[in-house]
C-alpha atoms as a PDB file:
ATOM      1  CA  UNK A   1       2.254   4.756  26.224  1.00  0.00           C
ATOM      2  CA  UNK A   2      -0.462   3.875  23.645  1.00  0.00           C
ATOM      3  CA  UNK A   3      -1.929   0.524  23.426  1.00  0.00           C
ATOM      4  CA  UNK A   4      -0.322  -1.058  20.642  1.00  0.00           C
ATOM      5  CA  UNK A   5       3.206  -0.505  22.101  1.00  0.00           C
ATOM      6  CA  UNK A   6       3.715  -4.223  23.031  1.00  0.00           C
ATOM      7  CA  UNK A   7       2.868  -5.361  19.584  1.00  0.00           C
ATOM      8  CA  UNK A   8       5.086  -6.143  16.666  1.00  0.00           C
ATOM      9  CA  UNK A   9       3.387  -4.041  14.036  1.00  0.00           C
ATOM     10  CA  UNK A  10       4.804  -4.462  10.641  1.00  0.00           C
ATOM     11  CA  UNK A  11       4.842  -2.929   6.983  1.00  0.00           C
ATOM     12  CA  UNK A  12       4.652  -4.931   4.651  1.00  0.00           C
ATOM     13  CA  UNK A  13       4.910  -4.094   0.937  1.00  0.00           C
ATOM     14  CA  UNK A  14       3.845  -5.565  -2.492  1.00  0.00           C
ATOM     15  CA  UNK A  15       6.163  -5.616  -5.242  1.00  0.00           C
ATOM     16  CA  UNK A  16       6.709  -7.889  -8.552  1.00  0.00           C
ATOM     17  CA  UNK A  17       8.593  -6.766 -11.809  1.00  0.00           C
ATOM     18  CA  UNK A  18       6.117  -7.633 -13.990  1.00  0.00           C
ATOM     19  CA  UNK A  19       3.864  -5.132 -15.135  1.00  0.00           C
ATOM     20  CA  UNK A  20       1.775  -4.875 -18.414  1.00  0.00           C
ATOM     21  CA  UNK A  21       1.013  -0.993 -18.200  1.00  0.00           C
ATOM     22  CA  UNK A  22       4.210   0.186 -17.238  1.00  0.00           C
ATOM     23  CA  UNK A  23       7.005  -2.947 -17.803  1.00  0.00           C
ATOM     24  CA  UNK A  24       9.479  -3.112 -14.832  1.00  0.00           C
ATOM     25  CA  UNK A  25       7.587   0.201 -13.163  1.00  0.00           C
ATOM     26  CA  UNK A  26       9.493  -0.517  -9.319  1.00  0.00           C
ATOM     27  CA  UNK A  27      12.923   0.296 -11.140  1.00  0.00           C
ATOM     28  CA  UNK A  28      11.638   3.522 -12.895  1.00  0.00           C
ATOM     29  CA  UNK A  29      13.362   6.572 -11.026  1.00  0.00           C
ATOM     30  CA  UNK A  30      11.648   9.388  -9.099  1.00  0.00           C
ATOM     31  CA  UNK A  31      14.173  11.793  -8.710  1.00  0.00           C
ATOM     32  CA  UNK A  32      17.444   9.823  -7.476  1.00  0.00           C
ATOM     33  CA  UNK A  33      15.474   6.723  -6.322  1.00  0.00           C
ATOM     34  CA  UNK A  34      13.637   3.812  -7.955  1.00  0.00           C
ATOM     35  CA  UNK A  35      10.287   4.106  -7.537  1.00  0.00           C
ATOM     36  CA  UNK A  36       9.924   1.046  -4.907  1.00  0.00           C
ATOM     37  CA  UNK A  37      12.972   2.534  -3.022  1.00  0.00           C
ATOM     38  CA  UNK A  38      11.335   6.005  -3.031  1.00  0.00           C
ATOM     39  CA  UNK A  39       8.197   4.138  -1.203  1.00  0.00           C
ATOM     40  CA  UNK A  40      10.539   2.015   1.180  1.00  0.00           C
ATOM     41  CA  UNK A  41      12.011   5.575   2.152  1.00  0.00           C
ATOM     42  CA  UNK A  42       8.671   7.006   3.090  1.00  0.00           C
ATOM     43  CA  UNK A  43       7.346   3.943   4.525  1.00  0.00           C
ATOM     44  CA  UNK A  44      10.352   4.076   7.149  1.00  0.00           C
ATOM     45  CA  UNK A  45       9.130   7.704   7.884  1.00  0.00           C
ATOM     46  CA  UNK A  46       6.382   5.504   9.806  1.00  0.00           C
ATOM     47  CA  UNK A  47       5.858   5.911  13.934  1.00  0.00           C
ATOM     48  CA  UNK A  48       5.191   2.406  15.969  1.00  0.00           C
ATOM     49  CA  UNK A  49       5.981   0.527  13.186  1.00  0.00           C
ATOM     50  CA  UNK A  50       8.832  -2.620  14.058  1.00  0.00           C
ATOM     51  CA  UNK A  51       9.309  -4.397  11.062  1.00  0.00           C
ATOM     52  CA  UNK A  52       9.697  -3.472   7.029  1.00  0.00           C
ATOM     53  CA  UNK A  53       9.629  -6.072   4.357  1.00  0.00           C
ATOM     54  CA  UNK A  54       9.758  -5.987   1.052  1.00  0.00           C
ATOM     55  CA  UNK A  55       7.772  -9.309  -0.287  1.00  0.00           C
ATOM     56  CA  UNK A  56       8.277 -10.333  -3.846  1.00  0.00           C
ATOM     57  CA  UNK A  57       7.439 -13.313  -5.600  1.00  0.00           C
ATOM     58  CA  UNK A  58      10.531 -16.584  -6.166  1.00  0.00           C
ATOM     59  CA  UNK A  59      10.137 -15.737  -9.763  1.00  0.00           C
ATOM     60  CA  UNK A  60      13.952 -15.410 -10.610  1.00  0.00           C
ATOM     61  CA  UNK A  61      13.020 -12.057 -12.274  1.00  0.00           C
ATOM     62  CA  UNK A  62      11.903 -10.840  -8.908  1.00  0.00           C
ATOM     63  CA  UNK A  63      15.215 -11.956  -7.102  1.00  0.00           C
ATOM     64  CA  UNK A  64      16.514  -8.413  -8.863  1.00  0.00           C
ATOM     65  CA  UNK A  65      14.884  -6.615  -5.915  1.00  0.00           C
ATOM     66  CA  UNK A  66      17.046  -7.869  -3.451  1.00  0.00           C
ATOM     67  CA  UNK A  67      19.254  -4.870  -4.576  1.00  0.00           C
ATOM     68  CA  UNK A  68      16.578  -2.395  -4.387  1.00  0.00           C
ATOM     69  CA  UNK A  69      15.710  -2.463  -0.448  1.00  0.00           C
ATOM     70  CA  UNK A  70      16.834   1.228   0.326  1.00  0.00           C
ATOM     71  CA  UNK A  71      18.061   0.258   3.462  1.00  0.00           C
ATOM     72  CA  UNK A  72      19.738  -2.396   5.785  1.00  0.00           C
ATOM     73  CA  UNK A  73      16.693  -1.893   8.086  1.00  0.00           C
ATOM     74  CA  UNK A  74      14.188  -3.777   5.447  1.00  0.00           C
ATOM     75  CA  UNK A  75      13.881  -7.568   5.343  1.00  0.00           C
ATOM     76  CA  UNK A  76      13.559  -9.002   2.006  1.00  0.00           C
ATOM     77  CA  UNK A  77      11.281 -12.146   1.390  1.00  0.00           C
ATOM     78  CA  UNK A  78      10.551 -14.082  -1.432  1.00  0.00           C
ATOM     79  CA  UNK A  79       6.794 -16.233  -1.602  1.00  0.00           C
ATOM     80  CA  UNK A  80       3.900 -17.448  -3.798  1.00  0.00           C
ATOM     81  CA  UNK A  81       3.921 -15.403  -7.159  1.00  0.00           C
ATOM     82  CA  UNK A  82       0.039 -15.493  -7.749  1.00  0.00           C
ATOM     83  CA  UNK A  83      -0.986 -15.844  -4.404  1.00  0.00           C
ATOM     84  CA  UNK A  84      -0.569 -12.429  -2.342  1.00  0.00           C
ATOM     85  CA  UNK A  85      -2.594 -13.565   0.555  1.00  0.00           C
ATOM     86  CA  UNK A  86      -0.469 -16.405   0.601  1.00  0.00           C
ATOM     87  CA  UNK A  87       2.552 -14.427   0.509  1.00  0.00           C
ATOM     88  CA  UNK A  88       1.468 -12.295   3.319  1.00  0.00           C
ATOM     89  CA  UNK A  89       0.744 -14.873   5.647  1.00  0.00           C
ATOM     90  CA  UNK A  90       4.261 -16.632   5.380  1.00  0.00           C
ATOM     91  CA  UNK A  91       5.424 -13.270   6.220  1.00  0.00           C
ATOM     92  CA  UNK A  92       3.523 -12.725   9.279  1.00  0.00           C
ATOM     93  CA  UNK A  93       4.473 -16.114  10.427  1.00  0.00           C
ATOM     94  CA  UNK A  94       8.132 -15.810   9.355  1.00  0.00           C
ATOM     95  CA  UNK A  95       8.504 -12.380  11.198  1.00  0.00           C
ATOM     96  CA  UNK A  96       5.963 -13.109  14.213  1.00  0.00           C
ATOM     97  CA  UNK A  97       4.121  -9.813  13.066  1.00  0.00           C
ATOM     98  CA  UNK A  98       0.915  -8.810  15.163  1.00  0.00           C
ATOM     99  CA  UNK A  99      -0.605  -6.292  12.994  1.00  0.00           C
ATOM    100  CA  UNK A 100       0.435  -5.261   9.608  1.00  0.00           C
ATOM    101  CA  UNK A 101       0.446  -2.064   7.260  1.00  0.00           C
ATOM    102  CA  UNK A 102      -0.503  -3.522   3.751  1.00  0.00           C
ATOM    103  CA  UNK A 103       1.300  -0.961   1.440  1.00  0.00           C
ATOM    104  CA  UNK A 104       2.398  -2.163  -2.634  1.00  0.00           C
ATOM    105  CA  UNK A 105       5.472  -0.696  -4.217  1.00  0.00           C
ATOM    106  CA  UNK A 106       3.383   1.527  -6.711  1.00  0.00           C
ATOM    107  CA  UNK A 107       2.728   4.137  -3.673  1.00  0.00           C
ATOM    108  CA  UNK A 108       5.824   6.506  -3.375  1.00  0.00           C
ATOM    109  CA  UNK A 109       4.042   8.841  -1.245  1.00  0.00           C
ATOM    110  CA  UNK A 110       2.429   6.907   1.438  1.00  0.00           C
ATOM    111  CA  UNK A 111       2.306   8.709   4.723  1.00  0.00           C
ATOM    112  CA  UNK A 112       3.092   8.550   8.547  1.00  0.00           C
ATOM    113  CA  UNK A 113       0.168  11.100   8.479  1.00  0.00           C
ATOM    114  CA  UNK A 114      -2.407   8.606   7.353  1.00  0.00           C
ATOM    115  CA  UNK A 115      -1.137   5.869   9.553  1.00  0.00           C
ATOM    116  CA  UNK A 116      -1.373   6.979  12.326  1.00  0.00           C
ATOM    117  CA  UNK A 117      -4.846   7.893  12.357  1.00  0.00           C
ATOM    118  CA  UNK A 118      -5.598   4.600  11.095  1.00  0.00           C
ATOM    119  CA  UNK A 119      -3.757   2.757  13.847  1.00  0.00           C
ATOM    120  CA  UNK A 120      -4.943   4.033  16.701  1.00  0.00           C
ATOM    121  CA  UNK A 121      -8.397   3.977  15.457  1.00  0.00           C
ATOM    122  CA  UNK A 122      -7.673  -0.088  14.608  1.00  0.00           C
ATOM    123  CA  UNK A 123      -6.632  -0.402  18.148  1.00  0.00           C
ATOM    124  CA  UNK A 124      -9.154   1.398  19.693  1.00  0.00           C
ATOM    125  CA  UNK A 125     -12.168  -0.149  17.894  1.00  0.00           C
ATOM    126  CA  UNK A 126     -10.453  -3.821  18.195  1.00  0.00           C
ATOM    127  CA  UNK A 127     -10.973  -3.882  14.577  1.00  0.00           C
ATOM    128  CA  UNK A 128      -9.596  -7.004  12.112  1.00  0.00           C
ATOM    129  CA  UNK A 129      -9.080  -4.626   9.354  1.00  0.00           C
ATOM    130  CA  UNK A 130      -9.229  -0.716   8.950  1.00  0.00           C
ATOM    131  CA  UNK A 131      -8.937   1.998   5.883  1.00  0.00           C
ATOM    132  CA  UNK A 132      -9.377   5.252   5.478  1.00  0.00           C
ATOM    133  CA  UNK A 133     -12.164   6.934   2.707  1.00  0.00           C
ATOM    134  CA  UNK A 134     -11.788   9.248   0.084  1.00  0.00           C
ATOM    135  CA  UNK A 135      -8.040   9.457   0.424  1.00  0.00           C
ATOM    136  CA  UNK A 136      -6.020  10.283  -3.038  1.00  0.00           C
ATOM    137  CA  UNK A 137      -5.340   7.290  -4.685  1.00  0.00           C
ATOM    138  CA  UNK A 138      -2.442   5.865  -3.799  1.00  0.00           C
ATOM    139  CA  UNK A 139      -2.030   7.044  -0.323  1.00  0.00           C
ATOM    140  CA  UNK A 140      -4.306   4.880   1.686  1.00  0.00           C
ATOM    141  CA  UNK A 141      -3.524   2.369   3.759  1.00  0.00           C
ATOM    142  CA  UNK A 142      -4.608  -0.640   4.909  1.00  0.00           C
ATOM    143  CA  UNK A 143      -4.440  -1.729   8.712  1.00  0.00           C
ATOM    144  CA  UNK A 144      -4.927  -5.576   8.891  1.00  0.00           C
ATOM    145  CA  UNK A 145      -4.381  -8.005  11.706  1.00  0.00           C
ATOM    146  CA  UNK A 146      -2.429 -11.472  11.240  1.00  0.00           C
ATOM    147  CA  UNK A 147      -5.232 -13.504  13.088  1.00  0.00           C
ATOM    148  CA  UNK A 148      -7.734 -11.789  10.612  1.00  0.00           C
ATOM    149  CA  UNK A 149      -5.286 -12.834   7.686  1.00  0.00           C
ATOM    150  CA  UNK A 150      -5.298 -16.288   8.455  1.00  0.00           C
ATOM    151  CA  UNK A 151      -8.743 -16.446   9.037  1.00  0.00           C
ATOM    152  CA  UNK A 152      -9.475 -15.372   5.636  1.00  0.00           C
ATOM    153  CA  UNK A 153      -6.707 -17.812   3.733  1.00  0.00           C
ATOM    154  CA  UNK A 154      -8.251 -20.547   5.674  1.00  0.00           C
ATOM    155  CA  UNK A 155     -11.420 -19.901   3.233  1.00  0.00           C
ATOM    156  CA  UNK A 156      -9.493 -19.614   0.184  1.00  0.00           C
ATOM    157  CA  UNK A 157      -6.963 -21.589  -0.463  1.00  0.00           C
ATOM    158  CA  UNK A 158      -6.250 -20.395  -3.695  1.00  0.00           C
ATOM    159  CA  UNK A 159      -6.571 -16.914  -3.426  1.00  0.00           C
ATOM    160  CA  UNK A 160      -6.948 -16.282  -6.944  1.00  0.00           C
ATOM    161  CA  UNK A 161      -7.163 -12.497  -7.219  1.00  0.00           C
ATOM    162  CA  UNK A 162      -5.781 -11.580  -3.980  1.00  0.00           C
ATOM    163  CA  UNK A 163      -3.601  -9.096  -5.720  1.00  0.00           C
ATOM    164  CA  UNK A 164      -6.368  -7.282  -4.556  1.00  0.00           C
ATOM    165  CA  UNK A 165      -6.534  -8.378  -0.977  1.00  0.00           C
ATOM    166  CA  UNK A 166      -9.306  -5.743   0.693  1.00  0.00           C
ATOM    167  CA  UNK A 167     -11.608  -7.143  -1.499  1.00  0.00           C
ATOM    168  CA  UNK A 168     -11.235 -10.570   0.665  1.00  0.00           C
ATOM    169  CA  UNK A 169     -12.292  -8.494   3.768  1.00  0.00           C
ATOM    170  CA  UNK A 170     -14.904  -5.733   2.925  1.00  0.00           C
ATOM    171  CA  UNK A 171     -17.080  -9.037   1.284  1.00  0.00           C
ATOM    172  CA  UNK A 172     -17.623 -10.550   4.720  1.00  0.00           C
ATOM    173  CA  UNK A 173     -18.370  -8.239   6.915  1.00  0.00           C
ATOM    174  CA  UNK A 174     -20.055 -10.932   8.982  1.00  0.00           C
ATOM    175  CA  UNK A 175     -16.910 -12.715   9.441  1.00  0.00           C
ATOM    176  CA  UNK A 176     -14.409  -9.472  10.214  1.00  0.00           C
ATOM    177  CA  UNK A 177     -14.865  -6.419  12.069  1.00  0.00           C
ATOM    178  CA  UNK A 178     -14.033  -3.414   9.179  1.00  0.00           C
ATOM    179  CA  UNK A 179     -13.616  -0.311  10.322  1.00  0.00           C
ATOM    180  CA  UNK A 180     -13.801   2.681   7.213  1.00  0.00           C
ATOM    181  CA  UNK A 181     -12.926   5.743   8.972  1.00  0.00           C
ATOM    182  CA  UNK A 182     -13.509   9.336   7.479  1.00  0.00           C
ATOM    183  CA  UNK A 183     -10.193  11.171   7.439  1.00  0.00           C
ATOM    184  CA  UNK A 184      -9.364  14.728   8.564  1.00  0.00           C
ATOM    185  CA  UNK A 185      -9.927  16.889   5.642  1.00  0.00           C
ATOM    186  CA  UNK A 186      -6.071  18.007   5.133  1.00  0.00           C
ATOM    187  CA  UNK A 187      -5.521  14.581   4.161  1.00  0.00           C
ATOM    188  CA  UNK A 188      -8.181  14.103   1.534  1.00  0.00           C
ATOM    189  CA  UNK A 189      -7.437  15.178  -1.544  1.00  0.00           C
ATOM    190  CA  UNK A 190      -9.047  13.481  -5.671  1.00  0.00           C
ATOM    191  CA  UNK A 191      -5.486  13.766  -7.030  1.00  0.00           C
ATOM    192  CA  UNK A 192      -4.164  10.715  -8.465  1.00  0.00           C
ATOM    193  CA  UNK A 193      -0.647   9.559  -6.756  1.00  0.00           C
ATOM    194  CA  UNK A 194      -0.093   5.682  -7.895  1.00  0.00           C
ATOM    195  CA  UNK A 195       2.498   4.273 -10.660  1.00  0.00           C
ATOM    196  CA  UNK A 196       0.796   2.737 -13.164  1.00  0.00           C
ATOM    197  CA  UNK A 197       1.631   5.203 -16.499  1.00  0.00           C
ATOM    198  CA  UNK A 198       4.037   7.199 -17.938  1.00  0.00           C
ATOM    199  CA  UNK A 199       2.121  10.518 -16.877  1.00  0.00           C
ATOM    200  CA  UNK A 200       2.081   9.248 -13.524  1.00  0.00           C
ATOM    201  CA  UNK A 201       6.043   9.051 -13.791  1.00  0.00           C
ATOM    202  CA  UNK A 202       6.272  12.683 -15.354  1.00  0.00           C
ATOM    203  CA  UNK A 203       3.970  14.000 -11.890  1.00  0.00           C
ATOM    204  CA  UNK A 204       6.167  12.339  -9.472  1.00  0.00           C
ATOM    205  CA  UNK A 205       9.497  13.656 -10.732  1.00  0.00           C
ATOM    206  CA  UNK A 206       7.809  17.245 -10.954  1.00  0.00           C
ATOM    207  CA  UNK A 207       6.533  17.048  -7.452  1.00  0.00           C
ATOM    208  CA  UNK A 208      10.097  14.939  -6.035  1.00  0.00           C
ATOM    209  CA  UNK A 209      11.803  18.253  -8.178  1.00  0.00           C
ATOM    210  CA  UNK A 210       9.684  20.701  -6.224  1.00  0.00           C
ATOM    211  CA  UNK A 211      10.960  18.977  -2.897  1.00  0.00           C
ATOM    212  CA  UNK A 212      14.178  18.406  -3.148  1.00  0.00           C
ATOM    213  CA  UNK A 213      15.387  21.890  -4.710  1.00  0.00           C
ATOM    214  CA  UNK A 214      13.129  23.568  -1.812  1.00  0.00           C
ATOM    215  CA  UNK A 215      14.611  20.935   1.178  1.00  0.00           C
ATOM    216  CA  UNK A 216      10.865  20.287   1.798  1.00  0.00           C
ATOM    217  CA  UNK A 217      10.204  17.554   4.122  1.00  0.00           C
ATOM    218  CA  UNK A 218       7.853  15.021   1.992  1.00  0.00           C
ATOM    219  CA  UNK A 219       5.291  14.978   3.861  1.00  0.00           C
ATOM    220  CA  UNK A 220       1.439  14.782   2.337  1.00  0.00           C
ATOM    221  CA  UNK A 221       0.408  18.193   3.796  1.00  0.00           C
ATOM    222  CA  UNK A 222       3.522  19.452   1.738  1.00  0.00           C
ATOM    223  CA  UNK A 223       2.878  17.632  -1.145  1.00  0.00           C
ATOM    224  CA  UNK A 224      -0.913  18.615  -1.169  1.00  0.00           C
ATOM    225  CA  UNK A 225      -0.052  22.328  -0.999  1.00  0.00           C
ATOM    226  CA  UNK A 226       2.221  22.016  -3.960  1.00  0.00           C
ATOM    227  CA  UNK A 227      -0.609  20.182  -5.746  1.00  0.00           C
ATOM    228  CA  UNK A 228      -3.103  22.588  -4.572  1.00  0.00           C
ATOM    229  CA  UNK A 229      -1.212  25.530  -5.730  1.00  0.00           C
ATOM    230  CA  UNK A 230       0.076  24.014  -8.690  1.00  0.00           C
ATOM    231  CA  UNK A 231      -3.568  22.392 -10.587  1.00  0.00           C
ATOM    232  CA  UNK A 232      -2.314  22.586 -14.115  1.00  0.00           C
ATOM    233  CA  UNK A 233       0.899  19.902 -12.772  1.00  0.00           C
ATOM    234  CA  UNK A 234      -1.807  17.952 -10.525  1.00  0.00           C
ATOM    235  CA  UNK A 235      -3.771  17.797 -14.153  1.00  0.00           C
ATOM    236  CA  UNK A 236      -1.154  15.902 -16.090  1.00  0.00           C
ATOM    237  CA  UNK A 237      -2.424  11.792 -14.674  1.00  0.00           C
ATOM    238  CA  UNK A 238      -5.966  12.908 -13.258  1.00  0.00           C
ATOM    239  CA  UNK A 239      -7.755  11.862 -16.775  1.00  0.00           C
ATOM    240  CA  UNK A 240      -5.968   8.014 -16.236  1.00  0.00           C
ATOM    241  CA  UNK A 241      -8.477   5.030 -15.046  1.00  0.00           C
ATOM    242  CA  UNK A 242      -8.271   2.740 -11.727  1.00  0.00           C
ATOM    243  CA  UNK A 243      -8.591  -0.483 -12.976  1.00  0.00           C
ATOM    244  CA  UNK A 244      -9.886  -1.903  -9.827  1.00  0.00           C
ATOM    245  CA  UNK A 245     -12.556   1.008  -9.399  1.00  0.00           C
ATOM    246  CA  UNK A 246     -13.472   1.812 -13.879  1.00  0.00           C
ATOM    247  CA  UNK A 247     -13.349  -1.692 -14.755  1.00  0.00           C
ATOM    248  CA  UNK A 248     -17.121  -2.998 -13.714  1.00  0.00           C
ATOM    249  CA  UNK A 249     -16.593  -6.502 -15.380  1.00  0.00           C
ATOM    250  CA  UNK A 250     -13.358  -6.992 -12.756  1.00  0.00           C
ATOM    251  CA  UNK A 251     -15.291  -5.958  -9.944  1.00  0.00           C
ATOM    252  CA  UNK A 252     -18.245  -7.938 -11.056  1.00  0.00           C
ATOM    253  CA  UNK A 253     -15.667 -10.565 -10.640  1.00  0.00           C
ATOM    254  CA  UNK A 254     -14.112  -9.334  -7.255  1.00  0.00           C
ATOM    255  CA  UNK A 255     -17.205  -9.095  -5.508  1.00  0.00           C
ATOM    256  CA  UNK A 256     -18.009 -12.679  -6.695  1.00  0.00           C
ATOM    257  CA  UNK A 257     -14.816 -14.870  -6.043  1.00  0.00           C
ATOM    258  CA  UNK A 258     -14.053 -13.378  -2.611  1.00  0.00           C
ATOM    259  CA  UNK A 259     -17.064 -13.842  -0.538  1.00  0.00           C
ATOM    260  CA  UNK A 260     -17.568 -16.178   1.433  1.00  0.00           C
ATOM    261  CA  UNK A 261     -19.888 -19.083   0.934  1.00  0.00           C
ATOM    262  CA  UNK A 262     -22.703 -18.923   3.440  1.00  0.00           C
END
């Protein structure tokens, strides 16, 4: 028995249609699936996790993803549009969650392998929030406790930019305990595995290809050794920005708007 056993550890993941990069980007297909139904798949992959939801905005655009859950298993919620953190915490309190799994719907290939090093080390170190470094973009994760969630709304009550929600906890590191750990090197890769671009699409329908007509189990150490053996396909998105980590004049902003007054 480990010691998180007793808790109701959730996943809860991002999604709203709107997009400016890539318009309507969670109803794009990889392979048979949309691409926030190809995420819900994986994320249901996940060990000592209790509770799946899907939180979108009450936008009556957003309603559309109602029909786009994967399975019966995955609660659907509707909340604040601009708001994330907002969002999140109705969730936690609507669903009693403990601990959550932040994911957003542009990660198709998150990982059980990731989590659970991640969790236990969150448990272990009694930490408010935990992530792993120099994973490939778009398969980290984000271990954050409810009491540390609420504790950080209380400060901002308009969470402005809390689209990007870490932000709101590696700025106070007075206030929360973070815990970065270094991940086992099988599970560190530079390759570039988030939907934000058309060249991202073309990658993930090449790799969900490679998969599917070899009845691979999608796991990352399987989808790193295609990538690995494959560099000319891994190529084909690597040259594409991060917002959050190329544009300096949005993280100028970032680290500025979510700290906490002293």
């Amino acid at each position: 028995m480990n010691d998180y056993e007793d808790k109701n550890i959730a996943t809860i993941i991002a999604c709203r249609l709107k997009s400016t990069r890539l318009p309507r980007k969670a109803l794009l297909k990889i392979g048979d699936l949309t691409s926030v139904e190809y995420c819900i798949k994986n994320t249901l992959r996940f060990n000592n996790v209790k509770t799946t939801v899907l939180a979108t905005s009450t936008i009556n655009e957003d309603a559309e993803l109602a029909n786009y859950i994967y399975s019966p298993e995955v609660n659907f919620f509707q909340g604040e549009p601009e708001d994330v953190m907002q969002r999140y915490v109705d969730v936690v309190n609507k669903f009693n969650i403990d601990v959550f799994v932040r994911v957003t719907a542009d990660m198709p290939f998150v990982s059980d392998e990731i989590l659970q090093v991640l969790l236990k080390s969150h448990f272990d170190t009694k930490a408010d929030y935990t992530i792993g470094i120099k994973a490939a973009i778009g398969t980290n994760l984000e271990i954050i406790s409810s009491e540390a969630l609420r504790k950080a709304k209380s400060f901002f009550p308009n969470a402005d930019y809390s689209e990007y929600m870490s932000f709101y906890f590696t700025n106070n590191p007075s206030h929360f305990k973070l815990n970065r750990i270094e991940l086992p090197p099988n599970l560190v890769r530079e390759y570039r595995l988030t939907l934000d671009y058309e060249e991202d699409l073309i990658l993930f329908n090449i790799i969900d290809e490679h998969l599917t007509k070899n009845n691979i189990e999608p796991t990352l150490g399987n989808l790193f050794h295609f990538l690995d053996a494959n560099p000319e396909i891994a190529k084909i998105n690597q040259s594409l920005i991060v917002k959050y980590k190329d544009d300096k004049t949005l993280i100028d902003t970032l680290n500025r708007v979510t700290k906490i007054p002293v």
